[in-house]
PDB file of N, CA and C in Angstrom:
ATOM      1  N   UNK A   1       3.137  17.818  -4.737  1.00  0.00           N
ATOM      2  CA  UNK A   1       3.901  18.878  -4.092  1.00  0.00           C
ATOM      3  C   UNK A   1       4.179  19.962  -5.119  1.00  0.00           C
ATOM      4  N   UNK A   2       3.979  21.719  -4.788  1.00  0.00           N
ATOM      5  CA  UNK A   2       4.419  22.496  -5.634  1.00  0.00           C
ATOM      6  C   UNK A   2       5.178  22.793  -5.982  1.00  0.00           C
ATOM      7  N   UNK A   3       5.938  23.404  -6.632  1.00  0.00           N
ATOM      8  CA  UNK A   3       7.307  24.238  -6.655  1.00  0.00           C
ATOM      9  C   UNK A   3       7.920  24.815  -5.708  1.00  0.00           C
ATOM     10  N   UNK A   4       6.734  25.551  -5.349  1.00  0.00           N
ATOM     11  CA  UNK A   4       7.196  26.326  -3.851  1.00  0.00           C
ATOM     12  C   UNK A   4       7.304  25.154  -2.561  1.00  0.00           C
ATOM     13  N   UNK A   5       6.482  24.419  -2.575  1.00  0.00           N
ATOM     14  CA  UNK A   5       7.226  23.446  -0.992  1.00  0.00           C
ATOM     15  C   UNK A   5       8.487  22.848  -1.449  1.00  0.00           C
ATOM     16  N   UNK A   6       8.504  22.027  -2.883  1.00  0.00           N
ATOM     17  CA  UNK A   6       9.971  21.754  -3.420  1.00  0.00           C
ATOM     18  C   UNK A   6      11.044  22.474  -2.876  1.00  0.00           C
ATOM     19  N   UNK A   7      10.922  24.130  -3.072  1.00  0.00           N
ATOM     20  CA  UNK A   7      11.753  25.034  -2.858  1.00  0.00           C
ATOM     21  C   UNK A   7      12.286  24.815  -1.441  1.00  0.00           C
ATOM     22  N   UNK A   8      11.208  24.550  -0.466  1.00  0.00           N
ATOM     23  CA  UNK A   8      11.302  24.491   0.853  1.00  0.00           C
ATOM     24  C   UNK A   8      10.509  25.986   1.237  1.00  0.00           C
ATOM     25  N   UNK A   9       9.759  26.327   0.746  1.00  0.00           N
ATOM     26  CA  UNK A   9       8.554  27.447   1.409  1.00  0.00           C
ATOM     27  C   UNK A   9       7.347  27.033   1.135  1.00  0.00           C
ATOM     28  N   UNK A  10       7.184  25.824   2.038  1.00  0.00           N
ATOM     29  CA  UNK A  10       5.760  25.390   2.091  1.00  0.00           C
ATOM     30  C   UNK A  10       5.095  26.291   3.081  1.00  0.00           C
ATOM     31  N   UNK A  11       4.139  26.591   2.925  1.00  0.00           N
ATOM     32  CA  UNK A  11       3.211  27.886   3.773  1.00  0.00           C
ATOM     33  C   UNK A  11       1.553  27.267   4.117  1.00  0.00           C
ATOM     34  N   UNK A  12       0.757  25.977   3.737  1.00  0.00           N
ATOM     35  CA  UNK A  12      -0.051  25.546   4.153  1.00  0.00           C
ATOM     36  C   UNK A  12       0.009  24.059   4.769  1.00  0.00           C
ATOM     37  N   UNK A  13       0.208  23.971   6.063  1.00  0.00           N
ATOM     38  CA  UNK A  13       0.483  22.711   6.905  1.00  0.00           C
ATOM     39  C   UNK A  13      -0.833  21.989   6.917  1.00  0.00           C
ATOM     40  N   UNK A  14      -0.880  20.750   6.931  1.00  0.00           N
ATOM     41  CA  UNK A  14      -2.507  20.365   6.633  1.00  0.00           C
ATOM     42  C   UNK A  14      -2.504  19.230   8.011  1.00  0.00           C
ATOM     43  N   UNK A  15      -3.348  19.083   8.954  1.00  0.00           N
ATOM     44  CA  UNK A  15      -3.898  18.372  10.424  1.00  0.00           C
ATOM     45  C   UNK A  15      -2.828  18.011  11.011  1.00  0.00           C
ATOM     46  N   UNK A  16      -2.242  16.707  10.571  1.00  0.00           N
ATOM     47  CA  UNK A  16      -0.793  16.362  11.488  1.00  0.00           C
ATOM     48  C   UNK A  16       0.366  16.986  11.186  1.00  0.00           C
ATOM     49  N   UNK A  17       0.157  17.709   9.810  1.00  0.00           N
ATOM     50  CA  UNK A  17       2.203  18.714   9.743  1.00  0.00           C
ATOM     51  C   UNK A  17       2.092  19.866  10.921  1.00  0.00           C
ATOM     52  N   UNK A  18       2.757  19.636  11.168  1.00  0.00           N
ATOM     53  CA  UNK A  18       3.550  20.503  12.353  1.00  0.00           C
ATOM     54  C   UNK A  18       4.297  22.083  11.494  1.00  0.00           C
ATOM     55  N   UNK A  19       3.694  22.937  11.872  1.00  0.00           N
ATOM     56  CA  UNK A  19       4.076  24.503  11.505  1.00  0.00           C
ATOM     57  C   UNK A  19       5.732  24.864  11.597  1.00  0.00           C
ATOM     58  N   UNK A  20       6.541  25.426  10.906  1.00  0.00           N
ATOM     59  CA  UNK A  20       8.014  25.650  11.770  1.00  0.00           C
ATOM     60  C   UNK A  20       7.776  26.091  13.071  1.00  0.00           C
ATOM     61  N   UNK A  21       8.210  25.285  13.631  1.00  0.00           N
ATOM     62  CA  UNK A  21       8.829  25.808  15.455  1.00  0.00           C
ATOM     63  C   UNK A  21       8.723  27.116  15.731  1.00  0.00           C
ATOM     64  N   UNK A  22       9.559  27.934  14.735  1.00  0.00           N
ATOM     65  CA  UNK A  22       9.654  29.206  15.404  1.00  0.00           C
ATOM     66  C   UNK A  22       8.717  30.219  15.062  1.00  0.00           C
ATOM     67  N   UNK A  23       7.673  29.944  14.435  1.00  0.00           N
ATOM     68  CA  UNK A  23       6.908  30.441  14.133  1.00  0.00           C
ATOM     69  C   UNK A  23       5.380  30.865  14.941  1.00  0.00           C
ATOM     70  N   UNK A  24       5.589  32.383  15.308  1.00  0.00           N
ATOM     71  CA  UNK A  24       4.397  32.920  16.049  1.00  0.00           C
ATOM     72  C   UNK A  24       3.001  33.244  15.734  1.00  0.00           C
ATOM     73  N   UNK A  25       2.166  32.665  16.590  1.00  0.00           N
ATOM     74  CA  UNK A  25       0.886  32.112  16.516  1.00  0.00           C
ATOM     75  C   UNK A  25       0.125  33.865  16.600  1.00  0.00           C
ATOM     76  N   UNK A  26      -0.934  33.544  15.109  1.00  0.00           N
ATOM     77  CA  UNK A  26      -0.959  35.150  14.777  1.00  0.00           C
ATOM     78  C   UNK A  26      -2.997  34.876  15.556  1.00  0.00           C
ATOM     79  N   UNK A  27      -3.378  33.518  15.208  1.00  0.00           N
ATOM     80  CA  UNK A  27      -4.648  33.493  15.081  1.00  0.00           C
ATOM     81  C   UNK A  27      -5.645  32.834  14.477  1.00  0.00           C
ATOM     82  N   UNK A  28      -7.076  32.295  15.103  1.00  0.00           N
ATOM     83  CA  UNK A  28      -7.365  31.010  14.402  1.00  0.00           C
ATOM     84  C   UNK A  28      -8.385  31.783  13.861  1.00  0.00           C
ATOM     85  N   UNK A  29      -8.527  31.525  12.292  1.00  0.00           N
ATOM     86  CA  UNK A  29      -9.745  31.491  11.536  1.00  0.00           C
ATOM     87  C   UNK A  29     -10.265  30.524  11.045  1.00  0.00           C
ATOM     88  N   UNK A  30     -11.620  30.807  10.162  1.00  0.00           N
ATOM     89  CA  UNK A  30     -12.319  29.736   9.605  1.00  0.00           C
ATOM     90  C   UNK A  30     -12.622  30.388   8.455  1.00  0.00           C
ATOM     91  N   UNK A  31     -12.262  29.726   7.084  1.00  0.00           N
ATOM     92  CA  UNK A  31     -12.432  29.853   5.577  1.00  0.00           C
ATOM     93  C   UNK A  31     -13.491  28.745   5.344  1.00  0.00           C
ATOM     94  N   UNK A  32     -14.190  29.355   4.145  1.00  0.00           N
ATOM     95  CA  UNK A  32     -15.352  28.155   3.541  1.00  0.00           C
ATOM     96  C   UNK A  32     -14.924  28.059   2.259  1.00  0.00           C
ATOM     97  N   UNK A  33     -15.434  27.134   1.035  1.00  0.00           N
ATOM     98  CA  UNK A  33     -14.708  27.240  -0.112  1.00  0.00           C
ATOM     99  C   UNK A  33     -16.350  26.332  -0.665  1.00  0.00           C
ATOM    100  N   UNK A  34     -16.257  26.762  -1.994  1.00  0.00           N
ATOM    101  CA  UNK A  34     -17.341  25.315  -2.724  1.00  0.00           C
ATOM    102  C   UNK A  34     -16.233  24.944  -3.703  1.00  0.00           C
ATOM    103  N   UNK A  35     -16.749  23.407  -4.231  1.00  0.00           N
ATOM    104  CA  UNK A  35     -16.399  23.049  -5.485  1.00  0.00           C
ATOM    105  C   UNK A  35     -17.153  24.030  -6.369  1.00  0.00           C
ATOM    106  N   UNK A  36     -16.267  23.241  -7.841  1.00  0.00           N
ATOM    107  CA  UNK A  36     -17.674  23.624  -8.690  1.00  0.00           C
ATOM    108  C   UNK A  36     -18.791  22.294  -8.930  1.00  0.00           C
ATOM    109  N   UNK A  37     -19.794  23.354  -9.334  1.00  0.00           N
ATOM    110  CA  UNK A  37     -20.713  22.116  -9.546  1.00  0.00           C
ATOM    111  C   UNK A  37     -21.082  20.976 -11.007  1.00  0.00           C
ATOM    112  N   UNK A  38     -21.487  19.861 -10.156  1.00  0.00           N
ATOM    113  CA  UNK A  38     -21.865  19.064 -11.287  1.00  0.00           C
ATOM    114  C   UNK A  38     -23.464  18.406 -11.395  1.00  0.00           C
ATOM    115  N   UNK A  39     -23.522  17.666 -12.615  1.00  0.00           N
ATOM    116  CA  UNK A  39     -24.672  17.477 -12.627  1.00  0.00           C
ATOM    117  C   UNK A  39     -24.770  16.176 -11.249  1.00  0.00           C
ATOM    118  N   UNK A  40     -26.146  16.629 -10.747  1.00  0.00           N
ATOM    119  CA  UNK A  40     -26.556  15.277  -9.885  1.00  0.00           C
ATOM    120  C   UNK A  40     -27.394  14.226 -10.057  1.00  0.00           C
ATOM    121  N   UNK A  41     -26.459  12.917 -10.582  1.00  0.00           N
ATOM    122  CA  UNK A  41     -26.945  11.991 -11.071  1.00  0.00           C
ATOM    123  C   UNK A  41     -26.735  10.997 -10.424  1.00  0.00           C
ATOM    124  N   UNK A  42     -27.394   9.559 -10.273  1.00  0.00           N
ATOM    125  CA  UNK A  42     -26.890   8.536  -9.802  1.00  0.00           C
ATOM    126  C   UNK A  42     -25.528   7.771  -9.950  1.00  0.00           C
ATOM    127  N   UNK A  43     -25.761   8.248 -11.597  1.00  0.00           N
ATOM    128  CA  UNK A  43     -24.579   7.475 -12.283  1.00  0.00           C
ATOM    129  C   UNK A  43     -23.190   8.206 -11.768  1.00  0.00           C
ATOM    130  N   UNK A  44     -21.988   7.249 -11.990  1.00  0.00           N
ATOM    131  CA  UNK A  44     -20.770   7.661 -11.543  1.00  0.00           C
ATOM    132  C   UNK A  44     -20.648   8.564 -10.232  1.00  0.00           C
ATOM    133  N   UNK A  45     -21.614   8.736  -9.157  1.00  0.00           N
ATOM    134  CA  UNK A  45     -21.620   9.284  -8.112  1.00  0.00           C
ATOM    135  C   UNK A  45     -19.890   9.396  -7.091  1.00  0.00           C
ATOM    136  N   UNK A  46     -19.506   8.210  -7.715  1.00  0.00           N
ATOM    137  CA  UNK A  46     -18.300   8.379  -6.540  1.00  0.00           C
ATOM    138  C   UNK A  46     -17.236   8.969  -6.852  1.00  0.00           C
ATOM    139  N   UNK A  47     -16.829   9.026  -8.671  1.00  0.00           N
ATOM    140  CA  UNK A  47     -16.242   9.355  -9.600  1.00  0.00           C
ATOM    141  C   UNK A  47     -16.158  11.084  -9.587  1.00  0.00           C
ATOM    142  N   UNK A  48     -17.533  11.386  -9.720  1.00  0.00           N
ATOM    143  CA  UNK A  48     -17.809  12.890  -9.183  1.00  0.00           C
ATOM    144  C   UNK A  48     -17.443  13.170  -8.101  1.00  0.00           C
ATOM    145  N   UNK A  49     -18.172  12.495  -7.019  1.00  0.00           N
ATOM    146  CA  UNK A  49     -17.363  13.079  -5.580  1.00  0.00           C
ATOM    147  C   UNK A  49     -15.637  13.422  -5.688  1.00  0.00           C
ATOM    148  N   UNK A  50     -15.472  12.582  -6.113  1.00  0.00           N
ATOM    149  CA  UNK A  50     -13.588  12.481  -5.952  1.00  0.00           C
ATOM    150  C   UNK A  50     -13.171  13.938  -6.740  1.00  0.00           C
ATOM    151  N   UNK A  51     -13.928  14.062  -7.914  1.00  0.00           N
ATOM    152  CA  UNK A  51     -13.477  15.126  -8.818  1.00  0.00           C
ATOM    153  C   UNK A  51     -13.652  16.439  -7.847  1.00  0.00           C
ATOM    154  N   UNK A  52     -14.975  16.633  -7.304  1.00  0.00           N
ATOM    155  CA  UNK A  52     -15.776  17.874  -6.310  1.00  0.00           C
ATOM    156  C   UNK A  52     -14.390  18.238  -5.560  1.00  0.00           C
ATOM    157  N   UNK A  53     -14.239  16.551  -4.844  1.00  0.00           N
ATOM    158  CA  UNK A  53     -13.472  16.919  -3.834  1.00  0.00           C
ATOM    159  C   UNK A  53     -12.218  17.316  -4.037  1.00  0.00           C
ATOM    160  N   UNK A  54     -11.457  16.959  -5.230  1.00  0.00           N
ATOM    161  CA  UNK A  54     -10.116  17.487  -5.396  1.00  0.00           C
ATOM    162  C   UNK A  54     -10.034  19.534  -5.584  1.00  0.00           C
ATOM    163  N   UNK A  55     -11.465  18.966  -6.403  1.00  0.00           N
ATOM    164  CA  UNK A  55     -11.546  20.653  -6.744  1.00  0.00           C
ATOM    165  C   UNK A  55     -11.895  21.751  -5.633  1.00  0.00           C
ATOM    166  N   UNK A  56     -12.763  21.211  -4.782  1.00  0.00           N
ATOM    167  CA  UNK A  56     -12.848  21.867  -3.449  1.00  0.00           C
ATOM    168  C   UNK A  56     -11.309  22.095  -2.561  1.00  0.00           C
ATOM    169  N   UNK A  57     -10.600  21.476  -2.400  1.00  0.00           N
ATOM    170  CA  UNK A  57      -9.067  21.041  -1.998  1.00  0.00           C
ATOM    171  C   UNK A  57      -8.412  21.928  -2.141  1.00  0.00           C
ATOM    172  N   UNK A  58      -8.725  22.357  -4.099  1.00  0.00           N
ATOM    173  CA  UNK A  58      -7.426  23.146  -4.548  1.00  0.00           C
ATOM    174  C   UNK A  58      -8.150  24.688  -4.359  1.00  0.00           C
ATOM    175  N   UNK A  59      -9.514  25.017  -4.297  1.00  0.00           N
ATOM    176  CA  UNK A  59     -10.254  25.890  -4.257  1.00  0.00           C
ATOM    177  C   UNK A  59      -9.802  26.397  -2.354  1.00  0.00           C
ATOM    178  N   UNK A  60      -9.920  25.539  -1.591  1.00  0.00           N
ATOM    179  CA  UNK A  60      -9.177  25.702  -0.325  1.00  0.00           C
ATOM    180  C   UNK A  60      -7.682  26.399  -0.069  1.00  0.00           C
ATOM    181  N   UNK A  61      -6.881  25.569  -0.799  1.00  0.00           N
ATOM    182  CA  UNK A  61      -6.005  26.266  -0.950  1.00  0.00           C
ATOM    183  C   UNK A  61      -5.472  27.429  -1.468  1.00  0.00           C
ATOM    184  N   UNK A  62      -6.250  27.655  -2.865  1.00  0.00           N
ATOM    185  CA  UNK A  62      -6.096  29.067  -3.136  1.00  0.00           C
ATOM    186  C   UNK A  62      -6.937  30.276  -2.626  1.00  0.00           C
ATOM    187  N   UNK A  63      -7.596  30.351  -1.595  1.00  0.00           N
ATOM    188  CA  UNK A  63      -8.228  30.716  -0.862  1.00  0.00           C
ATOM    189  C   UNK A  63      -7.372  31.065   0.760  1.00  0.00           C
ATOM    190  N   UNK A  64      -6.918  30.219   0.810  1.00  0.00           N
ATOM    191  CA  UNK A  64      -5.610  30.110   2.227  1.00  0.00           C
ATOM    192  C   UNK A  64      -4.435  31.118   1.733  1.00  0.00           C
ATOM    193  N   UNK A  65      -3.818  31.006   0.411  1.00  0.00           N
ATOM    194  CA  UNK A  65      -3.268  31.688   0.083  1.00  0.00           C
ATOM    195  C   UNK A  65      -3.537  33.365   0.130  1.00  0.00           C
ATOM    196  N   UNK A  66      -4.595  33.650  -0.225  1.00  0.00           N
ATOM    197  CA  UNK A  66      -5.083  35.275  -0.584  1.00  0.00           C
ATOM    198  C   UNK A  66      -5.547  35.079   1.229  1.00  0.00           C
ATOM    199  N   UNK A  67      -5.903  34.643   1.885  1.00  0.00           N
ATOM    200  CA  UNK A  67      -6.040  34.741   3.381  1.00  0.00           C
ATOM    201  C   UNK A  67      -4.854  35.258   4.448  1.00  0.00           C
ATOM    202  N   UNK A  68      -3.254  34.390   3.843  1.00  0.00           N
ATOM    203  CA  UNK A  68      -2.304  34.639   4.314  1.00  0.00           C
ATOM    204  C   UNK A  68      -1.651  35.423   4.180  1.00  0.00           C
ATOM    205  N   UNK A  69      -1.931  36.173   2.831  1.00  0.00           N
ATOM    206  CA  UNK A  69      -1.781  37.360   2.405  1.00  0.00           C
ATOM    207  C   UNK A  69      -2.370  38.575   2.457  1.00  0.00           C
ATOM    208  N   UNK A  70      -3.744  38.503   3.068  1.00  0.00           N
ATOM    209  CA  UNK A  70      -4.429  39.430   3.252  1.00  0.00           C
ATOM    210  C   UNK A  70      -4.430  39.592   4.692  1.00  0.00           C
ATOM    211  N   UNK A  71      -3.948  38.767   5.501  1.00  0.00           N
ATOM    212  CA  UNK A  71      -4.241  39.069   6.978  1.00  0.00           C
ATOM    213  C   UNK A  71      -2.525  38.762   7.519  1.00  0.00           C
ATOM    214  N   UNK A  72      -1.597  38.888   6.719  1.00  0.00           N
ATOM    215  CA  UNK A  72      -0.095  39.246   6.680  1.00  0.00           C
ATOM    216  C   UNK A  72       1.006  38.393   7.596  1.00  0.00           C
ATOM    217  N   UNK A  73       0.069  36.640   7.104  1.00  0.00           N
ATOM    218  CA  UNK A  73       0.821  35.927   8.077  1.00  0.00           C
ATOM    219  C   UNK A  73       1.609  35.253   6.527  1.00  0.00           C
ATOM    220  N   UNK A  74       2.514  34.092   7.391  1.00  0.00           N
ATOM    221  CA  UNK A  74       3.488  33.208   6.550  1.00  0.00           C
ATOM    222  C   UNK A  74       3.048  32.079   6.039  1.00  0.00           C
ATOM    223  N   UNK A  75       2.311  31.492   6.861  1.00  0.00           N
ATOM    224  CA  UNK A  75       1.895  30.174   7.327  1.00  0.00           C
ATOM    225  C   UNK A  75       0.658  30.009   7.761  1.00  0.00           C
ATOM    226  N   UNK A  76      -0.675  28.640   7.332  1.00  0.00           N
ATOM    227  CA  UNK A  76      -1.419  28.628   7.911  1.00  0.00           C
ATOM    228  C   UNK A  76      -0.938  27.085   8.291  1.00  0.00           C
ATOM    229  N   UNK A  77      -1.692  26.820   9.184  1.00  0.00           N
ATOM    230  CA  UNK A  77      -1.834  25.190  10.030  1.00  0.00           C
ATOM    231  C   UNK A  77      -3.243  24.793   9.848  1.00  0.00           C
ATOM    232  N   UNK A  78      -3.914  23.788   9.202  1.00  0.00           N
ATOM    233  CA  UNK A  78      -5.289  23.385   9.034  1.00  0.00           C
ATOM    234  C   UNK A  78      -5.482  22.364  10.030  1.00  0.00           C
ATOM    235  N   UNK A  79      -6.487  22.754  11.234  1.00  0.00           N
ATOM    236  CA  UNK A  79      -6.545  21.872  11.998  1.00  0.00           C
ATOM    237  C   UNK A  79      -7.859  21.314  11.677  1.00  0.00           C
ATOM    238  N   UNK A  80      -8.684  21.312  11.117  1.00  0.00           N
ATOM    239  CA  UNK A  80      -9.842  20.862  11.383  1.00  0.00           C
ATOM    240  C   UNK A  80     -10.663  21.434   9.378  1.00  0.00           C
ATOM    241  N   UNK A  81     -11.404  20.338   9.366  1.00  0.00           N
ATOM    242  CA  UNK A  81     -12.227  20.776   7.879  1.00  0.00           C
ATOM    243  C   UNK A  81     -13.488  19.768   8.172  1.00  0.00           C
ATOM    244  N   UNK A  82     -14.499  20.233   7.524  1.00  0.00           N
ATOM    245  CA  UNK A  82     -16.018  19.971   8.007  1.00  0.00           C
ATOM    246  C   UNK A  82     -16.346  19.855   6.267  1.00  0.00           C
ATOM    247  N   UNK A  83     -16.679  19.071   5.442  1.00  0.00           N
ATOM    248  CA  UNK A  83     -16.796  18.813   3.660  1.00  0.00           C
ATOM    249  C   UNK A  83     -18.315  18.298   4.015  1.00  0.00           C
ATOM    250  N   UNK A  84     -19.529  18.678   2.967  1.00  0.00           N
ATOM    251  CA  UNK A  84     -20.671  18.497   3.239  1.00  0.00           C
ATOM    252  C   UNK A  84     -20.819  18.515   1.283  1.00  0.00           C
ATOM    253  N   UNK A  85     -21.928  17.537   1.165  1.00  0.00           N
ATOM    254  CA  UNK A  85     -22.697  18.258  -0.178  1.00  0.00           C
ATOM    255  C   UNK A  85     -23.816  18.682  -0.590  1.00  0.00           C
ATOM    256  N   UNK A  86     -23.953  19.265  -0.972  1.00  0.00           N
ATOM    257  CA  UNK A  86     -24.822  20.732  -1.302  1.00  0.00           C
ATOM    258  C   UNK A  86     -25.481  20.081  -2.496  1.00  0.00           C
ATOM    259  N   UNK A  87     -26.933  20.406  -3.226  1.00  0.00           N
ATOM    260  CA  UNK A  87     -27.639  20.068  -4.068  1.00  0.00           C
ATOM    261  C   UNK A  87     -28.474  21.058  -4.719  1.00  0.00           C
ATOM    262  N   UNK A  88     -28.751  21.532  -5.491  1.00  0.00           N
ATOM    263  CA  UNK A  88     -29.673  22.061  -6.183  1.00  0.00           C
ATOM    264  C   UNK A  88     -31.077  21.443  -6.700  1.00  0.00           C
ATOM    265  N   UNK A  89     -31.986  21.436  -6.278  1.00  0.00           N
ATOM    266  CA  UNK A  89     -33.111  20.565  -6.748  1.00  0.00           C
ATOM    267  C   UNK A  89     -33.219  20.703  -8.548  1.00  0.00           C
ATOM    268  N   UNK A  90     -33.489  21.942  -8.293  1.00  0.00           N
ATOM    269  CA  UNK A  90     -33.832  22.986  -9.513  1.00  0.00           C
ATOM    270  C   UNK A  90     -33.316  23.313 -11.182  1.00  0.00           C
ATOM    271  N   UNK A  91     -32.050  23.172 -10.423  1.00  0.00           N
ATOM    272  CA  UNK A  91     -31.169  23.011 -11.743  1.00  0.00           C
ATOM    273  C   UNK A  91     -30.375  21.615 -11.715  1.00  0.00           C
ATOM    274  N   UNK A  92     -30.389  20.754 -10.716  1.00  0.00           N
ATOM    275  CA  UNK A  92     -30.194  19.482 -10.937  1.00  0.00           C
ATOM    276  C   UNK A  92     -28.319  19.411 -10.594  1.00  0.00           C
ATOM    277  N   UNK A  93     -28.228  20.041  -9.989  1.00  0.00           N
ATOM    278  CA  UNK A  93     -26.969  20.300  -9.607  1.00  0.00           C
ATOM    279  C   UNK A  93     -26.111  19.804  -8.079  1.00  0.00           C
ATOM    280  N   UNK A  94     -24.819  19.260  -7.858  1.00  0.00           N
ATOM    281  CA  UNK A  94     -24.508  19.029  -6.849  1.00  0.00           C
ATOM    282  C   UNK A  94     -22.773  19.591  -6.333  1.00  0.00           C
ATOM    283  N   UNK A  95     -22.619  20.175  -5.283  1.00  0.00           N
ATOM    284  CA  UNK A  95     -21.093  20.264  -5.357  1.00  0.00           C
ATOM    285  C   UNK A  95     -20.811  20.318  -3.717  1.00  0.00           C
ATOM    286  N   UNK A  96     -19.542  20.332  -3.592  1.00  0.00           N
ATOM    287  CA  UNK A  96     -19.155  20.092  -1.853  1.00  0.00           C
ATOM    288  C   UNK A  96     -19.050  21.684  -1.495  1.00  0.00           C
ATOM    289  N   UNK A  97     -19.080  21.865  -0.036  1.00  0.00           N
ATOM    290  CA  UNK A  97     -19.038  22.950   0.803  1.00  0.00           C
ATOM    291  C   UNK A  97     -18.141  22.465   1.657  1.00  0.00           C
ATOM    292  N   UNK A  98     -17.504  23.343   1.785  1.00  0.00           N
ATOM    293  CA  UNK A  98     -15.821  23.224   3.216  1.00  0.00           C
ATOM    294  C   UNK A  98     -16.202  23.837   4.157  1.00  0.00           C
ATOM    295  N   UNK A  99     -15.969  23.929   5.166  1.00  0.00           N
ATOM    296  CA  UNK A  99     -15.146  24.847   6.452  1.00  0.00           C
ATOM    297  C   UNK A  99     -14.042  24.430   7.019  1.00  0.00           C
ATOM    298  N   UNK A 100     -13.367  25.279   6.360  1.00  0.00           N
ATOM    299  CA  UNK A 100     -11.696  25.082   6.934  1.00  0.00           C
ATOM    300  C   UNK A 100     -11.637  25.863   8.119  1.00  0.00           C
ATOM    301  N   UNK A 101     -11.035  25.296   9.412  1.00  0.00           N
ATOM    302  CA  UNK A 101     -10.300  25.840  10.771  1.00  0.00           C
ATOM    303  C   UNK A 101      -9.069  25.868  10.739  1.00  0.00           C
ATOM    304  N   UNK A 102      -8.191  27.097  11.066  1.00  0.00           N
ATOM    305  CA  UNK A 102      -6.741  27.194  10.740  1.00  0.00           C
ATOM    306  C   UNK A 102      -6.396  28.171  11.629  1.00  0.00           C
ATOM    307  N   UNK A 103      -5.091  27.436  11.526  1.00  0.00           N
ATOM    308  CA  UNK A 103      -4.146  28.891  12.918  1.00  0.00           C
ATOM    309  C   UNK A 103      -2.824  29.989  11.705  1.00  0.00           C
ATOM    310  N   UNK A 104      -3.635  31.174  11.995  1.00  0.00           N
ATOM    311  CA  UNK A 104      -2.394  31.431  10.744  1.00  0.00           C
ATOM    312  C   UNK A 104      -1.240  31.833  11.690  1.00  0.00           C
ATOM    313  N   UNK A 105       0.016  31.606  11.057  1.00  0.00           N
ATOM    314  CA  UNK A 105       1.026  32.021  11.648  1.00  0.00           C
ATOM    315  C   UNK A 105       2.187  32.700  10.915  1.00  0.00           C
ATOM    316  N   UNK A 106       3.407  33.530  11.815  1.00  0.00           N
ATOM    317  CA  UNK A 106       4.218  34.747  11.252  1.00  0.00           C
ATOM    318  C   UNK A 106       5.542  33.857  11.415  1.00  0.00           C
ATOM    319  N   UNK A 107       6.304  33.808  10.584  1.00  0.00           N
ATOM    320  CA  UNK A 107       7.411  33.513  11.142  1.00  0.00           C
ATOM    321  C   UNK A 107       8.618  34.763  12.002  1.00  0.00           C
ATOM    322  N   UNK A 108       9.179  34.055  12.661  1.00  0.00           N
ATOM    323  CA  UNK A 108       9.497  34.906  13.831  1.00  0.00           C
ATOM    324  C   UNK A 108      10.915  35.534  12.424  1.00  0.00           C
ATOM    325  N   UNK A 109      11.498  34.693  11.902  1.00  0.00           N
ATOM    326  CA  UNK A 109      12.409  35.580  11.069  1.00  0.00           C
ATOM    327  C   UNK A 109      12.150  36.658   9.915  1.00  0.00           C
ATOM    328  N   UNK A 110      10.460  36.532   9.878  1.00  0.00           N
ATOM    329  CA  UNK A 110      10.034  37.847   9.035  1.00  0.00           C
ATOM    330  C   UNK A 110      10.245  39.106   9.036  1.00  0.00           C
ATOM    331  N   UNK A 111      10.522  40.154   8.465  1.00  0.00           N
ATOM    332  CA  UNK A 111      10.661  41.497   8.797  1.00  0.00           C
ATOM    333  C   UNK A 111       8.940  41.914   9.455  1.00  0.00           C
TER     334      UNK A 111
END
């Protein structure tokens, strides 16, 4: 948990959190995000995934952020995410791909 939900201004609700109540439904988008990449090897395969995936996560989120801010809501709600992995033959490379589905929302006590 960040500082800011600590605070009590959590602003990204993730599948089952429930958005504040009073908060008006601005609109659903869809964000994509990558990890970064790693080498693609057999070895430690699951070890990597976990790493991709945290990093894809936080790459999501700071991405939701400049979203909620750029399209002048409070709040997003993540209903839905689609995580795939991606490969490079060439350079021997592997990392995850997102599509995040989200409802952003205003709170009704905003100016």
């Amino acid at each position: 948990m960040s500082t800011i939900e600590a605070a009590g201004n959590k602003r990204i609700y993730w599948h089952r959190e429930l958005p504040p109540a009073d908060a008006e439904m601005l609109g659903e988008h869809v964000l994509e995000a990558n990890s970064r990449r790693v080498s693609d090897t057999v070895a430690h395969r699951n070890e990597l995934w976990e790493h991709c995936y945290e990093d894809l996560m936080a790459k999501a989120r700071e991405r939701l952020e400049q979203e909620m801010t750029r399209l002048g809501g409070d709040c997003a709600h993540v209903l839905d995410e689609a995580v795939e992995s991606r490969h490079d033959p060439v350079r021997g490379e592997a990392w995850l791909h997102g599509n995040f589905t989200y409802m952003l929302y205003k709170k009704s006590s905003s100016p």
